[in-house]
Protein backbone atom coordinates (compact mmCIF):
# COMPACT_ATOMS: atom_id res chain seq x y z
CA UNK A 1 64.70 127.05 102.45
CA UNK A 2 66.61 128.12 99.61
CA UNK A 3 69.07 130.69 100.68
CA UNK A 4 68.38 133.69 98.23
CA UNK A 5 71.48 135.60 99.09
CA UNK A 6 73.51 132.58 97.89
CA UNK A 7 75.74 133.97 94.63
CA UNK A 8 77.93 132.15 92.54
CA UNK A 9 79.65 132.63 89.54
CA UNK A 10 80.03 129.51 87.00
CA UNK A 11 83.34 130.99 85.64
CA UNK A 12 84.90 131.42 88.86
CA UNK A 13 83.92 128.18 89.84
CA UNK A 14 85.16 126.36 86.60
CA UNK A 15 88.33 128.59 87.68
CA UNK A 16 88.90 127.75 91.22
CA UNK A 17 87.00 124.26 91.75
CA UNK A 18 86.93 122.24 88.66
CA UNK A 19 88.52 119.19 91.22
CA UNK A 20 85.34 119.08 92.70
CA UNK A 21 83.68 117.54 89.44
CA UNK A 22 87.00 115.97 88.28
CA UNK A 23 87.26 113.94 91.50
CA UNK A 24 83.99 112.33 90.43
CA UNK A 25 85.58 109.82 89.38
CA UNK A 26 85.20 107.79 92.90
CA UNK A 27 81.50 108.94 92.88
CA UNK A 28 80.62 107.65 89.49
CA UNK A 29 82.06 104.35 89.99
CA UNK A 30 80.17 103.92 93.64
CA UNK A 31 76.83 105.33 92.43
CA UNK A 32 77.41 103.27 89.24
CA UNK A 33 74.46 104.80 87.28
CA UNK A 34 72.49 102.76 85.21
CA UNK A 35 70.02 103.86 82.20
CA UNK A 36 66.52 104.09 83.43
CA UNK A 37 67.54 105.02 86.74
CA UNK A 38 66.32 108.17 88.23
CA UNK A 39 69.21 110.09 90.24
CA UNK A 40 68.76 113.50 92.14
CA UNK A 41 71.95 115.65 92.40
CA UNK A 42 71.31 118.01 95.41
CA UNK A 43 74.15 121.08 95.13
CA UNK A 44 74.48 120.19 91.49
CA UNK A 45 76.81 123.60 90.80
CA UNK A 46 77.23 123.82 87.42
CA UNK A 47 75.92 120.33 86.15
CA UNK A 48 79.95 119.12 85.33
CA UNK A 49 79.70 116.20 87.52
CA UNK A 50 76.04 115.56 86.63
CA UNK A 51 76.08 115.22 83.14
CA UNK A 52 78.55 112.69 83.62
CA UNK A 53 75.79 110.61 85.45
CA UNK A 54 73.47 111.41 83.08
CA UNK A 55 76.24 110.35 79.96
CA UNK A 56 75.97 107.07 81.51
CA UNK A 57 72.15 106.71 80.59
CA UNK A 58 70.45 107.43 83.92
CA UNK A 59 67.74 110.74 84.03
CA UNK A 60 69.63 113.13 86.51
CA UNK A 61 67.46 115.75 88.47
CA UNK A 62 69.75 118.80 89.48
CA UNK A 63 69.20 121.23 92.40
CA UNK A 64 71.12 124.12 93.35
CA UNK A 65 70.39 127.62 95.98
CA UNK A 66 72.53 129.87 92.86
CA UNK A 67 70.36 130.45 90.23
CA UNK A 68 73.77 131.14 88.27
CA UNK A 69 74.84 127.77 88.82
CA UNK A 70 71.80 126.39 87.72
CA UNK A 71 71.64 128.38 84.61
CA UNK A 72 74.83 126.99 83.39
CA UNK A 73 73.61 123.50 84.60
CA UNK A 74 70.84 124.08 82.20
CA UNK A 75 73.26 125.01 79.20
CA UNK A 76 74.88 121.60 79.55
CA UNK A 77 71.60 119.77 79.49
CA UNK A 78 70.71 119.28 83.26
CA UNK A 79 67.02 119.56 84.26
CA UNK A 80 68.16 121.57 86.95
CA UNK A 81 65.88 123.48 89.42
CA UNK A 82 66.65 126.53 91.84
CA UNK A 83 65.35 124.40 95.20
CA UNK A 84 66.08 122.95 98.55
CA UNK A 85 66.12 119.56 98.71
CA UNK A 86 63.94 119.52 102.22
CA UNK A 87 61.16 121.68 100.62
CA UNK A 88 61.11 119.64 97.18
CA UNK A 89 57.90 118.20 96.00
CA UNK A 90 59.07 114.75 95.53
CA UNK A 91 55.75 113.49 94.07
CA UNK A 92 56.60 115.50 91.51
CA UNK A 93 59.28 113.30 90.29
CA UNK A 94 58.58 110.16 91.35
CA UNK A 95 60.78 107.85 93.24
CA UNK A 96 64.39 108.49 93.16
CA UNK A 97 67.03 105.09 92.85
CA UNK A 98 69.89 107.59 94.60
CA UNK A 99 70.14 111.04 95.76
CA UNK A 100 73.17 112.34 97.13
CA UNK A 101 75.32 115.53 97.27
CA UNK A 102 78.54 115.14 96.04
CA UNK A 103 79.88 118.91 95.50
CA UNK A 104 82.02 118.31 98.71
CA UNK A 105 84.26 115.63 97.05
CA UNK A 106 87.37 115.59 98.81
């Protein structure tokens, strides 16, 4: 379940945790997207890190609990939904070649 008292504020995160996105660089080369592929990017924040998957060709499906986050996801391109990953309708979307979460980058 989606937790509706969840707030987050894009320009406080681009403030205070743009390394989470710019240690993607670890991610992207693991994952190693490929065009045609179909990737779902659960805690997708603001969509930095997943429009970097999706500049390498591959169709990147964003979720996120902030609708904030997701509306700024949105303004960079992301389809990016307001969802929880356990309650998502995966038929939907079809079969996904990864999923992951990789907002916790460390």
């Amino acid at each position: 379940m989606v937790n509706t008292a969840s707030r987050w504020s894009p320009a406080d995160y681009a403030k205070n945790a743009a390394f989470v996105p710019a240690l993607g660089d670890a991610v992207l080369q693991m994952l190693a997207p490929r065009p045609g592929e179909l990737i779902l990017d659960v805690g997708c924040g603001d969509g930095a890190l997943t429009q970097r998957i999706a500049a390498a060709g591959a169709k990147v499906i964003g979720l996120d609990s902030s609708p904030e986050m997701i509306e700024a996801a949105r303004a960079r391109g992301i389809d990016a939904f307001v969802a929880d990953a356990e309650d998502m309708d995966l038929e939907r979307f079809g079969q996904f070649d990864a999923a992951g979460s990789w907002s916790g980058i460390r």
